[in-house]
Protein backbone atom coordinates (compact mmCIF):
# COMPACT_ATOMS: atom_id res chain seq x y z
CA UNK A 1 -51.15 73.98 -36.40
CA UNK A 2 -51.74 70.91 -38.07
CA UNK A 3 -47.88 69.38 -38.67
CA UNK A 4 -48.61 66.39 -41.81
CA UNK A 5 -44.99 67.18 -43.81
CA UNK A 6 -41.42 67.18 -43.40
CA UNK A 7 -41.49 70.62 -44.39
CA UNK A 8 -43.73 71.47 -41.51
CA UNK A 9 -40.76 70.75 -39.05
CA UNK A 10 -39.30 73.52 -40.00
CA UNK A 11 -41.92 76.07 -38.89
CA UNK A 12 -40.65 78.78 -36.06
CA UNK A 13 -42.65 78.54 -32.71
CA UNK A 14 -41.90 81.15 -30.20
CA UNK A 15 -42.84 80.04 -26.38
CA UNK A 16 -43.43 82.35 -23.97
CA UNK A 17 -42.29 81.06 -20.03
CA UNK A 18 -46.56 81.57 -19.51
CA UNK A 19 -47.12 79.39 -22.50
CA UNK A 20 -48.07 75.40 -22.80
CA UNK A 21 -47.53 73.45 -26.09
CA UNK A 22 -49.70 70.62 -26.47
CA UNK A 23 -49.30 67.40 -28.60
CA UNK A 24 -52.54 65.53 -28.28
CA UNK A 25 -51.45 62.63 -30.64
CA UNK A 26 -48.13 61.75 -28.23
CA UNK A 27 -49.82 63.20 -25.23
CA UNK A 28 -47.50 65.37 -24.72
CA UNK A 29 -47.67 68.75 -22.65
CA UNK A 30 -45.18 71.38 -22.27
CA UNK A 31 -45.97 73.28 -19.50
CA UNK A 32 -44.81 76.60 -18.68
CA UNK A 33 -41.67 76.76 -16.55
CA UNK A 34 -40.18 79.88 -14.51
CA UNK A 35 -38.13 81.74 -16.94
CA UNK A 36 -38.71 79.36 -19.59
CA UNK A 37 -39.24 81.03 -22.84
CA UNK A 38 -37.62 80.22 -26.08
CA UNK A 39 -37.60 79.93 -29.85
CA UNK A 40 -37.15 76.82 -31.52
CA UNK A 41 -39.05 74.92 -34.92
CA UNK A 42 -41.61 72.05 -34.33
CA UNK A 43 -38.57 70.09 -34.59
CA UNK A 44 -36.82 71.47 -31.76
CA UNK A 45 -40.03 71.29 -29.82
CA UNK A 46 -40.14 67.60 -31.13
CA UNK A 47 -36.66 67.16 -30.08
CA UNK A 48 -37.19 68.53 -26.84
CA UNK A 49 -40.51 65.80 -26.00
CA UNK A 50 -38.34 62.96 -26.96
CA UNK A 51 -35.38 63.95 -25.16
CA UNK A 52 -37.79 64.29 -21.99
CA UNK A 53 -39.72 60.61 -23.49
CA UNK A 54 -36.08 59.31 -23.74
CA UNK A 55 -34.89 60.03 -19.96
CA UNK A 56 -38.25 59.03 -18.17
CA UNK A 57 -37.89 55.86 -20.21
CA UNK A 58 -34.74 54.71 -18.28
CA UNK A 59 -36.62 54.91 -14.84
CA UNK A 60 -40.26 53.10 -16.31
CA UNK A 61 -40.45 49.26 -16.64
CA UNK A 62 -43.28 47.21 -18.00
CA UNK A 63 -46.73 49.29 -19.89
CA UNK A 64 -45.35 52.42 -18.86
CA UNK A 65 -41.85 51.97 -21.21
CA UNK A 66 -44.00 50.40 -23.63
CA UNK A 67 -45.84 53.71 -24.11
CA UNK A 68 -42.88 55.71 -24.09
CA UNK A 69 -41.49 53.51 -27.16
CA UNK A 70 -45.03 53.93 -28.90
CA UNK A 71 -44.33 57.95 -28.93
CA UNK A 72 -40.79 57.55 -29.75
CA UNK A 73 -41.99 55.41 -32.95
CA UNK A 74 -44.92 58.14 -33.39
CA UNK A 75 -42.30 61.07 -33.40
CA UNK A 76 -39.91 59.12 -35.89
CA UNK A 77 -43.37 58.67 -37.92
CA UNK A 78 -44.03 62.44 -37.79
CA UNK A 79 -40.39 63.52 -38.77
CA UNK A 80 -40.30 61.59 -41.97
CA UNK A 81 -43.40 62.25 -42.59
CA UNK A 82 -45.36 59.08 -42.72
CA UNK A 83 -47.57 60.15 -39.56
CA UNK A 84 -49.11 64.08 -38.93
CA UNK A 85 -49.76 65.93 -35.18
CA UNK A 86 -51.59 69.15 -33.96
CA UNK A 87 -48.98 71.34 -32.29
CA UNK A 88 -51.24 73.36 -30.13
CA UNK A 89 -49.62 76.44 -27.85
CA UNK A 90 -51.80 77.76 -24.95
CA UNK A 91 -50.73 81.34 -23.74
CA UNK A 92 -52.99 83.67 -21.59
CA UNK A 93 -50.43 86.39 -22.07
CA UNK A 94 -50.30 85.93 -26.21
CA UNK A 95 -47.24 86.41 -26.32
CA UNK A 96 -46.26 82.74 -28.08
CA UNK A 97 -47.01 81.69 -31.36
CA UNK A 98 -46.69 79.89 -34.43
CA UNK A 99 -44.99 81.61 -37.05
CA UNK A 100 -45.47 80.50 -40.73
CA UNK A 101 -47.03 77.55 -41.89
CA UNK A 102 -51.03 76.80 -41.92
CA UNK A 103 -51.91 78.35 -38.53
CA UNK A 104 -55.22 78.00 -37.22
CA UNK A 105 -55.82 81.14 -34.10
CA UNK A 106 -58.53 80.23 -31.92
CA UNK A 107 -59.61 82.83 -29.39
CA UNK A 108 -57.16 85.45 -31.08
CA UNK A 109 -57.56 89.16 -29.87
């Protein structure tokens, strides 16, 4: 799904613990986790990848906390508005998805 409004943020996504979100404009990956599932809004899932950019920052010096400030600017930019992502969730099982909004399905069954 193709996130380029404030609106968009508010869009349900449902994660299965066998399914990865992807974020190719932060470079962000969610990968599944053991027991892992929830239900949240692209802003929770936004939430969740800055909260995760936020604490890996602390332990990073140099280029590396550099990057992690570019996504943390890039995620502001996306909340308000002013800059769009691809929220992209991966599930063999097909049992996550995207619910509302302008979804694109790609290998749906």
């Amino acid at each position: 799904m193709k996130i380029s409004s404030a609106d968009a943020l508010n869009v349900r996504v449902m994660r299965s613990s066998f399914g990865r979100i992807e974020i190719p404009e932060l470079g962000a990956c969610v990968e599944p986790g053991r027991g892992e599932a929830f239900i949240s809004t692209v802003e929770g899932v936004l939430r969740r990848v800055e909260d995760m950019v936020k604490m890996l920052k602390r332990d990073v010096k140099g280029k590396k906390k550099k990057r992690a400030d570019v996504v943390l600017t890039r995620i502001e930019d996306i909340r308000t508005g002013k800059a769009s992502m691809t929220l992209i969730i991966d599930d063999p099982t097909g049992n996550s998805a995207i619910i509302g909004g302008n979804v694109t399905a790609k290998n749906a069954v």
